[in-house]
Protein backbone atom coordinates (compact mmCIF):
# COMPACT_ATOMS: atom_id res chain seq x y z
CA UNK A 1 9.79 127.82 92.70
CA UNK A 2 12.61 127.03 95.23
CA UNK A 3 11.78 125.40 98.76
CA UNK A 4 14.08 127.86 99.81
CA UNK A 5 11.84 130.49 98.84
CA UNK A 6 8.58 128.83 99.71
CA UNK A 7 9.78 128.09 102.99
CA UNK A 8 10.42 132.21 103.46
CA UNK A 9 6.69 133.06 102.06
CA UNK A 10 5.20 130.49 104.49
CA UNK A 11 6.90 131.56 108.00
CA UNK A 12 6.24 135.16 106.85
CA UNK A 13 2.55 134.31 106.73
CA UNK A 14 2.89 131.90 110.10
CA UNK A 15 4.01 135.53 112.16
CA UNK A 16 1.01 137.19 111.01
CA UNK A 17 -1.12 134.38 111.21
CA UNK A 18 -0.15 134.15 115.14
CA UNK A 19 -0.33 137.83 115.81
CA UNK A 20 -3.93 137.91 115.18
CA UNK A 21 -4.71 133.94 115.36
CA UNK A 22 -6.39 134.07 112.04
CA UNK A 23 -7.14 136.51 108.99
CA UNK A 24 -10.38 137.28 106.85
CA UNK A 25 -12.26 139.29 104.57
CA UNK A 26 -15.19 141.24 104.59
CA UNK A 27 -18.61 140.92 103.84
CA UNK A 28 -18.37 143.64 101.27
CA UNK A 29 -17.22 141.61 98.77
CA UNK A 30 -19.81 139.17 98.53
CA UNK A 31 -23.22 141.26 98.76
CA UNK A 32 -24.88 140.22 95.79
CA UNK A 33 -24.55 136.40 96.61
CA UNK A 34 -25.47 137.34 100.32
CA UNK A 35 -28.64 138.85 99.01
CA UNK A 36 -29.99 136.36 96.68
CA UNK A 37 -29.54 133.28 99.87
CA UNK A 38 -31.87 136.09 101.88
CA UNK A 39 -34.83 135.24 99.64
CA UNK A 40 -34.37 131.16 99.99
CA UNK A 41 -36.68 129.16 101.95
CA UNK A 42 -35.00 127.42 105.05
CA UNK A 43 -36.04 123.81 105.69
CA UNK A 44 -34.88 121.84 108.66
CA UNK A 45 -32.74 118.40 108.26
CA UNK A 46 -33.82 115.80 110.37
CA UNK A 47 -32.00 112.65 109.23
CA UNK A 48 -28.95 111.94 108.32
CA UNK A 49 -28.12 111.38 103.91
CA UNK A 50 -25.65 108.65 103.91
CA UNK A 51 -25.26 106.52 107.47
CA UNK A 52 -22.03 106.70 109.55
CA UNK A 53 -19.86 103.98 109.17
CA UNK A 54 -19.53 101.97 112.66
CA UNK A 55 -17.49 103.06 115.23
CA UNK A 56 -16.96 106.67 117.01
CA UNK A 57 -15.36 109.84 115.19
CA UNK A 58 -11.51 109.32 115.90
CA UNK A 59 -9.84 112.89 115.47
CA UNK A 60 -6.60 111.76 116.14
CA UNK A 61 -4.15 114.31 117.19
CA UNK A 62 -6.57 117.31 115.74
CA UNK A 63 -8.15 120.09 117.39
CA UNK A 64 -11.59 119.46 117.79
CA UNK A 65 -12.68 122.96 119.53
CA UNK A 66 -13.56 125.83 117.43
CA UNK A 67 -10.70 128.73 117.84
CA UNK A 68 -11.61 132.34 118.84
CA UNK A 69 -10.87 135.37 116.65
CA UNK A 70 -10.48 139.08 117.64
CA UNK A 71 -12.94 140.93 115.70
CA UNK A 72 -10.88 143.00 113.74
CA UNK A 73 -7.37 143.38 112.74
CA UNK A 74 -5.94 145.50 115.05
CA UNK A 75 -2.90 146.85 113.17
CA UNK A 76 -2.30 147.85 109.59
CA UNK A 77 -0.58 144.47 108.55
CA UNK A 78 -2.92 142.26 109.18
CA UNK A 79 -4.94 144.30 107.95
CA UNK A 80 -2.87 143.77 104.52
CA UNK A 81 -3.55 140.28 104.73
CA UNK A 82 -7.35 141.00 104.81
CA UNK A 83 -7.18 143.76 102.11
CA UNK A 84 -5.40 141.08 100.01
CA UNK A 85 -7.82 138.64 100.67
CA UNK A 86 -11.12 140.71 99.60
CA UNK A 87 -9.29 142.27 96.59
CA UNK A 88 -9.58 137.99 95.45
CA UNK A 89 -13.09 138.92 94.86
CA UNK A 90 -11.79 141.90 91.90
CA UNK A 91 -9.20 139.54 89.82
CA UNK A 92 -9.79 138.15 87.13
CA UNK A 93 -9.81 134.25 86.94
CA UNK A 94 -7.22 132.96 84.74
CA UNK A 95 -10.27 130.53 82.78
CA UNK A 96 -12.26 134.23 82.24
CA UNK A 97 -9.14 135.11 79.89
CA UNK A 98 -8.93 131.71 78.50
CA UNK A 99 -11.23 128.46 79.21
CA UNK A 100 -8.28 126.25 78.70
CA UNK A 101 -6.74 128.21 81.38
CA UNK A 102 -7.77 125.25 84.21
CA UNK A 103 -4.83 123.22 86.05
CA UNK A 104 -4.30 124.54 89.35
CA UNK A 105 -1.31 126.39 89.51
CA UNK A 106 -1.62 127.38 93.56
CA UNK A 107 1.92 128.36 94.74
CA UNK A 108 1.09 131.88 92.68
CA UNK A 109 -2.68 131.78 93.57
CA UNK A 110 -2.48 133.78 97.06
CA UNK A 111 -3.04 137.42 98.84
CA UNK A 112 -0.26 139.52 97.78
CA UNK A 113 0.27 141.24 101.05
CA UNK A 114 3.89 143.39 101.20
CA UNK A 115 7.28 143.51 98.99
CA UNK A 116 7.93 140.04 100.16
CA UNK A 117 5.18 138.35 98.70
CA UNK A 118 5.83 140.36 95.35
CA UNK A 119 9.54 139.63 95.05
CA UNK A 120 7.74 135.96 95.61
CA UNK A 121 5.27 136.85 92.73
CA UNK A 122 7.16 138.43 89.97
CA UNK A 123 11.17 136.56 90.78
CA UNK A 124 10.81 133.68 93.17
CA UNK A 125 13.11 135.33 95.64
CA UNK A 126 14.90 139.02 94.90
CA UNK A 127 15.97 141.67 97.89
CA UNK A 128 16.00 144.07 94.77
CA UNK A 129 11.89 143.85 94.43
CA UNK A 130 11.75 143.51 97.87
CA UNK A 131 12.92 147.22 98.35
CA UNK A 132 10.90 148.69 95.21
CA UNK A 133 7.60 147.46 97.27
CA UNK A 134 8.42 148.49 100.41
CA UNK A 135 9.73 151.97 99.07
CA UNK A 136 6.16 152.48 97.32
CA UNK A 137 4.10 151.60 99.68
CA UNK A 138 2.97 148.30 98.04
CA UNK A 139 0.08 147.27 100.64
CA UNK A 140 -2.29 144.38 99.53
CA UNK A 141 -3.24 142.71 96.24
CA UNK A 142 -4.06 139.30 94.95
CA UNK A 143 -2.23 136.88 92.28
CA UNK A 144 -3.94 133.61 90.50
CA UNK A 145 -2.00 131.40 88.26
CA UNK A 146 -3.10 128.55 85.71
CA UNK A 147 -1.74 126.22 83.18
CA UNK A 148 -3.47 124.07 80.39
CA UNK A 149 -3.87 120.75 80.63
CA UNK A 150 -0.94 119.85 78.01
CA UNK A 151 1.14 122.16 80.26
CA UNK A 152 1.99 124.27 77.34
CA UNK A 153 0.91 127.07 78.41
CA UNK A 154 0.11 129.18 81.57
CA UNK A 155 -0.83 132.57 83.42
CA UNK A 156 -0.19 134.48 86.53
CA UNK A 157 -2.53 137.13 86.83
CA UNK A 158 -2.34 139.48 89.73
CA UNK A 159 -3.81 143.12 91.13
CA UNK A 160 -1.62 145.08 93.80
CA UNK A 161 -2.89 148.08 95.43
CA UNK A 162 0.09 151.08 96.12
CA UNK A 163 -0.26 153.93 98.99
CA UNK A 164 -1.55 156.48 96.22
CA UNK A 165 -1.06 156.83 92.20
CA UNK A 166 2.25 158.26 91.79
CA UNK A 167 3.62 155.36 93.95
CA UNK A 168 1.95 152.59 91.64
CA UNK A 169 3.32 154.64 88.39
CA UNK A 170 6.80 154.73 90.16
CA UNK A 171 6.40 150.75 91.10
CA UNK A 172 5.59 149.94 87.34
CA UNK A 173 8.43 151.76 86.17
CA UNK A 174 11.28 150.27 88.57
CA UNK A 175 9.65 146.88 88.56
CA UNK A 176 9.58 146.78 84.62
CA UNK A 177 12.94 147.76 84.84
CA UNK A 178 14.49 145.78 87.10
CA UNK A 179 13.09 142.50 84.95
CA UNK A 180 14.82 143.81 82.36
CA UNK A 181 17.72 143.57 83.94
CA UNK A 182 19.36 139.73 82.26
CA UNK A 183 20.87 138.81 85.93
CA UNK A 184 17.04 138.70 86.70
CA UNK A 185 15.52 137.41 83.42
CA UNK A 186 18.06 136.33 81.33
CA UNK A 187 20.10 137.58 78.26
CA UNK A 188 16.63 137.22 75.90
CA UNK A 189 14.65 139.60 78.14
CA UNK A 190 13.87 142.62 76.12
CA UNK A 191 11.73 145.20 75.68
CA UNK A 192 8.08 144.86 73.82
CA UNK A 193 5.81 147.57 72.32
CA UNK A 194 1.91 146.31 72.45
CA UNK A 195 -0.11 148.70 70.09
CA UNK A 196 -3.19 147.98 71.93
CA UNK A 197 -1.96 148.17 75.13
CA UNK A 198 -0.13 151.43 75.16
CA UNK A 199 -0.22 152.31 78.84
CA UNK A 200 1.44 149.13 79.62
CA UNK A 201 5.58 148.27 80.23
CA UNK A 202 5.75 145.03 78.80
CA UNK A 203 8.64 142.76 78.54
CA UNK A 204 9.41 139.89 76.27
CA UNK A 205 11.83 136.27 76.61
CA UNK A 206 12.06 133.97 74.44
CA UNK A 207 13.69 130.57 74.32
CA UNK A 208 14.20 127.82 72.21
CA UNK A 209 10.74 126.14 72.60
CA UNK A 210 8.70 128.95 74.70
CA UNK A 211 7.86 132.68 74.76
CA UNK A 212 6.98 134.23 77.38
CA UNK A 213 5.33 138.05 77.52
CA UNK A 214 4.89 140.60 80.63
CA UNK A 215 3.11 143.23 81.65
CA UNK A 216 3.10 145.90 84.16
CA UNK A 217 0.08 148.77 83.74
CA UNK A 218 -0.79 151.21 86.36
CA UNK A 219 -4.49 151.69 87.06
CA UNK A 220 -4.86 154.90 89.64
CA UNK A 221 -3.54 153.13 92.62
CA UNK A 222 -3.15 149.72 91.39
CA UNK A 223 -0.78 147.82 89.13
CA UNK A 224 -2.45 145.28 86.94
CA UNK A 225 0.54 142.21 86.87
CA UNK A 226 -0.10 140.00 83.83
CA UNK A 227 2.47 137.01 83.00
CA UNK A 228 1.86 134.80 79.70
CA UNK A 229 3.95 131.35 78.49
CA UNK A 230 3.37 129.89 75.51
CA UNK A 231 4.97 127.44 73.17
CA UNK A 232 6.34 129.01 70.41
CA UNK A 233 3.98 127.79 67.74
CA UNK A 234 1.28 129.29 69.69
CA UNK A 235 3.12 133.26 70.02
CA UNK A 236 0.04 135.24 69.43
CA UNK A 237 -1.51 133.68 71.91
CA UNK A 238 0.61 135.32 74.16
CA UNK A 239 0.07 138.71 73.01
CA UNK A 240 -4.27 138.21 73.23
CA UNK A 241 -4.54 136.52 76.59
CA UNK A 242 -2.69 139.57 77.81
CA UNK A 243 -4.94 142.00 76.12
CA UNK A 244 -8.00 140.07 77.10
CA UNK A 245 -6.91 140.06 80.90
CA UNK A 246 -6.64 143.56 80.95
CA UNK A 247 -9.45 144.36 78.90
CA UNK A 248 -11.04 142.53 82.21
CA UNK A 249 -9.42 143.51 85.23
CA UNK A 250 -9.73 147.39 85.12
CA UNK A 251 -13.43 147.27 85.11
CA UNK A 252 -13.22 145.09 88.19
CA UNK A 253 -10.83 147.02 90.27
CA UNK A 254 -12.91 150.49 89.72
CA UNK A 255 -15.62 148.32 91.86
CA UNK A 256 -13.65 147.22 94.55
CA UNK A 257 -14.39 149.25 97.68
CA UNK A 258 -10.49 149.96 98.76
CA UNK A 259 -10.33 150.47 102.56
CA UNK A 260 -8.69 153.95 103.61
CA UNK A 261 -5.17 153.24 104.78
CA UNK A 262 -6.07 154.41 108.93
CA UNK A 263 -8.87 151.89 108.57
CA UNK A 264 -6.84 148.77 107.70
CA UNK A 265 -6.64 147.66 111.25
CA UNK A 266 -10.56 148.21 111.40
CA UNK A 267 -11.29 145.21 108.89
CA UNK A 268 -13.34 142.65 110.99
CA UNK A 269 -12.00 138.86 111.04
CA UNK A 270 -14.12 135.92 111.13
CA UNK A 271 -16.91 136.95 108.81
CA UNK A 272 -20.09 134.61 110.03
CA UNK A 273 -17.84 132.83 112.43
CA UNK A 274 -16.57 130.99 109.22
CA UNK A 275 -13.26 130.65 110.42
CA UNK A 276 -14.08 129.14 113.78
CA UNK A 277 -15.89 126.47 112.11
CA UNK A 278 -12.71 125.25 109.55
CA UNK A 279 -10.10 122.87 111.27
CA UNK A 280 -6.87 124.66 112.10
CA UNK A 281 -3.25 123.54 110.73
CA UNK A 282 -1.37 121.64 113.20
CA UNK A 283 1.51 124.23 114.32
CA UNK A 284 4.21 124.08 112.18
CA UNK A 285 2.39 121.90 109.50
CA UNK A 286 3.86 121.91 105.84
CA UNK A 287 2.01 124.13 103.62
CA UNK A 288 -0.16 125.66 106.23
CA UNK A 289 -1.74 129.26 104.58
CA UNK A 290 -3.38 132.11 106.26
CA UNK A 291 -6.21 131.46 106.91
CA UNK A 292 -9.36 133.82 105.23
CA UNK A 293 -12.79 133.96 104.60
CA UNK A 294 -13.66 134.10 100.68
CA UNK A 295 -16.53 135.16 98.53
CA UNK A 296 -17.83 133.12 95.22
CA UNK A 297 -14.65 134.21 92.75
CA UNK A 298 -12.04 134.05 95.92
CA UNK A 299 -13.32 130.74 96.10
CA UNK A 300 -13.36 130.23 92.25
CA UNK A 301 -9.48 130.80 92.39
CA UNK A 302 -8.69 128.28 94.75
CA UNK A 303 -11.25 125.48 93.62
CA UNK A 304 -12.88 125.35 90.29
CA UNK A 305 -12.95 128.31 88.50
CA UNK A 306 -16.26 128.79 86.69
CA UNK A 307 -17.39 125.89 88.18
CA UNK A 308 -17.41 127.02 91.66
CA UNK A 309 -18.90 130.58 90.38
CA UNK A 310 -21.90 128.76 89.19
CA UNK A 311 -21.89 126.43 92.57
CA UNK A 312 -22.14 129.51 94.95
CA UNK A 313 -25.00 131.10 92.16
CA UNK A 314 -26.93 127.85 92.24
CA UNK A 315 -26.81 126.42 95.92
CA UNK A 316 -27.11 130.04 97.42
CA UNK A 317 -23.59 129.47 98.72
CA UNK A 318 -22.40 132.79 100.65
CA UNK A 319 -18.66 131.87 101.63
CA UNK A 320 -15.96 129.91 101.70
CA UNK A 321 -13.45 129.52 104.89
CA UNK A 322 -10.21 128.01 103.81
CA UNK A 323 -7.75 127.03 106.87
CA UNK A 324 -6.90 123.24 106.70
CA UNK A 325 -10.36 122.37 106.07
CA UNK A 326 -12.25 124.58 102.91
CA UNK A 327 -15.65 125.05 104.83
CA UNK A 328 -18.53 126.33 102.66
CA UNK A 329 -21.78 127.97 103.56
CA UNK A 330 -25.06 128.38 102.21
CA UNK A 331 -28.34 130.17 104.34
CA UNK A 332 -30.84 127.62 103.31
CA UNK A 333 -30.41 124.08 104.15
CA UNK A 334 -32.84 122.64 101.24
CA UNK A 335 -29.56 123.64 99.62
CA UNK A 336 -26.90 122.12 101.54
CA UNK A 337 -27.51 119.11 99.94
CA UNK A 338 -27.38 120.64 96.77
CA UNK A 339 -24.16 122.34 97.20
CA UNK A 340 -22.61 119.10 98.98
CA UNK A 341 -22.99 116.84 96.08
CA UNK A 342 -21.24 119.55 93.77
CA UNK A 343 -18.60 119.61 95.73
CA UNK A 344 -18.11 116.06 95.62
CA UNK A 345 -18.58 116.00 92.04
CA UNK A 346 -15.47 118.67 92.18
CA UNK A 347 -13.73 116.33 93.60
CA UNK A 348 -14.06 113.76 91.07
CA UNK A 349 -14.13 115.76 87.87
CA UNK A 350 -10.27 115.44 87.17
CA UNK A 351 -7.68 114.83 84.71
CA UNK A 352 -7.71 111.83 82.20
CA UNK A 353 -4.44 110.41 84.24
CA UNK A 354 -6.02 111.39 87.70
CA UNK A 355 -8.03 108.44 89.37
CA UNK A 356 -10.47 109.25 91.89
CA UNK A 357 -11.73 105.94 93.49
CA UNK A 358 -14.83 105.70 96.07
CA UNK A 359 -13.28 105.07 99.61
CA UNK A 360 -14.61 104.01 103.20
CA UNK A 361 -16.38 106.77 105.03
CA UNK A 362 -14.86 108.30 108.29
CA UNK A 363 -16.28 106.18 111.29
CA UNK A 364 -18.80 107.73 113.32
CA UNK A 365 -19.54 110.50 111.15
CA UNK A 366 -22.54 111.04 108.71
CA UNK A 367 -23.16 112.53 105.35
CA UNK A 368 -19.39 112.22 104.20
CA UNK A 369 -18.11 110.86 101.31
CA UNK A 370 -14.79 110.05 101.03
CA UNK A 371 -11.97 108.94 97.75
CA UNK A 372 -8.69 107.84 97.09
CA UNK A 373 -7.09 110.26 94.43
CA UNK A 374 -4.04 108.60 92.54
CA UNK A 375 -2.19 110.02 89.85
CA UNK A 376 0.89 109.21 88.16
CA UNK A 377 3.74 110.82 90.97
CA UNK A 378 1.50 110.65 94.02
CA UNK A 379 -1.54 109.17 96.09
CA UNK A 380 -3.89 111.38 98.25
CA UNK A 381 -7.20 111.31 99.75
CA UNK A 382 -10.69 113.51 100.08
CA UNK A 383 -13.77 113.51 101.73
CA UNK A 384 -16.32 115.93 102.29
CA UNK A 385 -19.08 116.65 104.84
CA UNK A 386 -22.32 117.56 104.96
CA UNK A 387 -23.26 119.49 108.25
CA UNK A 388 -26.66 121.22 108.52
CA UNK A 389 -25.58 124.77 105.65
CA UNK A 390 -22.25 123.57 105.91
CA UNK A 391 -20.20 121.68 103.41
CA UNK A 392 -16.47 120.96 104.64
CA UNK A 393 -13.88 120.07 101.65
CA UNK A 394 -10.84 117.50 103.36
CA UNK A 395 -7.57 116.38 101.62
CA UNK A 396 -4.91 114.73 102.93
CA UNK A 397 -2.00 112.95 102.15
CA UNK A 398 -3.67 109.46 103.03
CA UNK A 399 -7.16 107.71 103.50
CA UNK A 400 -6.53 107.71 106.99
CA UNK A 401 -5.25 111.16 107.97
CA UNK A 402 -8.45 112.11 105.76
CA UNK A 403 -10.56 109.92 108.29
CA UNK A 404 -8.70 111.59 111.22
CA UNK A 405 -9.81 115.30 109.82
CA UNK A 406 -13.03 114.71 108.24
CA UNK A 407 -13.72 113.49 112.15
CA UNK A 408 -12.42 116.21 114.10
CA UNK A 409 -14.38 119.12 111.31
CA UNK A 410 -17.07 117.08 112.38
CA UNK A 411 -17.00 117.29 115.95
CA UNK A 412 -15.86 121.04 115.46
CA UNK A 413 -19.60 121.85 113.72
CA UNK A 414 -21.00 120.03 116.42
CA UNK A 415 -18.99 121.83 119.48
CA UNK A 416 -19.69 125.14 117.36
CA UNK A 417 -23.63 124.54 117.55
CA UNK A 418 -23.39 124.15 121.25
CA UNK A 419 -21.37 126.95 122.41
């Protein structure tokens, strides 16, 4: 993707992030996790797991306040962003379709939330798509992306809700197309007829050493978005993982409970008072995302995948707030623990050429763990905290910045007990 472009999607979300402060989702889509933590015992912590390191918490120049939220929306595009955030909960995850399907591919794993982010999703940058979404009412969906670990081979997977069914048929049949078009997709794009996929437009491009395969299929008011590279030796590949994904994501989108259009600015914020308890981007901060409150498989995009669905199932885990912190919850603190150390074991289960390597704690601060993580291009840092049912994810660029953050989510559970 071009900086150009991501710099477009991220100022886009910035406006609507400040109009409303911060987005989230609601509780709707996380009942059956919600229920199960119910019926756990809760068992009070007295003593801190691993000691603080000497010294006080040093924030540096972080916020160390919880933020307030309105409670709800208050107008229809925010409530977008929200819609797009809880249909996360109804897509399918790209290792679901494939369980080589694993490397984080996160510049296409976001809410989907107007024609800009779809011109974003489906051409990097294109005022043609643009117009197609805003003249069908495209409204709110949700895109994940993956590659293998050779790199061979990758996904992006997305749902988008329209303003009614004809609008999503007409979307489908512009979109499809328009990326037929070779000044879009190049003089190899062409036309391709799936026999078990009949209801779908699907395109085909092929090159030299890959081939890739789209489709577009209309689903009432939704259009299931499925994009599949492979190498060439591996072509039927192509042609399965897009059967599979559909085969998957219909059942899921007949259980998501759409909100009606006039309710959109209805959809409450700060589910829990998640949010309030995640540290906040510094203004302006590279790479900053809108903020939102996720359920186990909005989570599961973001983090781990399967992984993380079995995490929330085991630890009782209800949510996951991701601003610049990822701040998890569970509602029984015999659990906490539980659900700390698989985060951190997240955070060390990586790649043959990734080293993760045990790092000072944060001083000042107890029950984190913090690592260096080094791989061939770059160095970065982690650390994560245990804080009575909450488990706070950190990454930085450096050990120290990670000290600085891990230290100020700290003091922000503490100032959030106590206000």
């Amino acid at each position: 993707m071009t900086s150009r472009h991501r710099a477009r999607v991220r100022t886009g979300a910035a406006l609507l992030a400040a109009a409303v402060t911060v987005t989230g989702c609601t509780s709707t889509a996380n009942g059956d996790t919600a229920e199960a933590a119910a019926d756990t015992t809760t068992v009070e912590r007295t003593a801190a797991l691993i000691p603080a390191a000497p010294g006080e918490p040093d924030p540096g120049e972080f916020s160390t306040r919880p933020s307030d939220y309105p409670a709800t929306a208050g107008d229809a595009e925010i409530g977008s962003i929200i819609e797009s955030q809880r249909m996360a909960e109804f897509v399918v995850l790209p290792a679901e379709v494939d369980p080589a399907l694993t490397e984080e591919y996160l510049d296409l794993t976001r809410p989907i939330f107007g024609p800009v982010p779809l011109a974003y999703l489906l051409a990097d940058t294109d005022s043609r798509i643009e117009q197609i979404g805003a003249d069908t009412g495209m409204l709110a969906g949700f895109s994940t992306a993956r590659f293998t670990k050779d790199n061979r081979a990758r996904m992006v997977h997305a749902a988008l809700r329209f303003r009614d069914d004809a609008a999503a048929g007409e979307a489908a049949t512009r979109l499809h197309e328009h990326l037929l078009d070779p000044a879009v997709s190049g003089p190899t794009a062409a036309p391709y007829a799936l026999a078990t996929m009949p209801d779908s437009m699907v395109h085909t491009i092929a090159t030299e050493y890959s081939r890739s395969v789209a489709a577009l299929t209309q689903h009432g008011h939704y259009l299931i978005y499925t994009f599949v590279d492979s190498p060439t030796d591996r072509a039927n590949w192509a042609d399965q993982a897009l059967e599979h994904a559909l085969e998957l994501q219909r059942p899921m989108l007949d259980r998501f409970p759409a909100t009606a259009l006039d309710e959109l600015a209805d959809l409450p914020v700060d589910i829990d008072d998640m949010l309030r308890r995640t540290l906040r981007y510094p203004e302006g901060a590279d790479g900053a995302q809108v903020p939102a409150v996720y359920g186990p498989r909005g989570a599961a995009h973001l983090i781990a995948q399967l992984d993380t669905l079995d995490m929330f199932a085991d630890t009782a885990a209800t949510q996951m707030a991701r601003d610049a912190t990822f701040v998890y919850r569970t509602d029984a603190t015999d659990r906490a623990q539980a659900l700390f150390d698989r985060v951190v074991a997240q955070m060390r289960n990586k790649n043959d050429d990734i080293s993760v390597v045990g790092a000072a704690g944060p001083p000042g601060v107890p029950d984190a763990r913090c690592f260096e993580v080094i791989t061939p291009y770059s160095e970065a840092a982690t650390c994560a905290l245990l804080y009575d049912t909450y488990v706070a994810e950190i990454r930085t660029k450096t050990v120290a910045g990670a000290h600085e953050a891990t230290a100020a989510q700290y003091l922000i559970f503490q100032a959030a007990d106590t206000d």
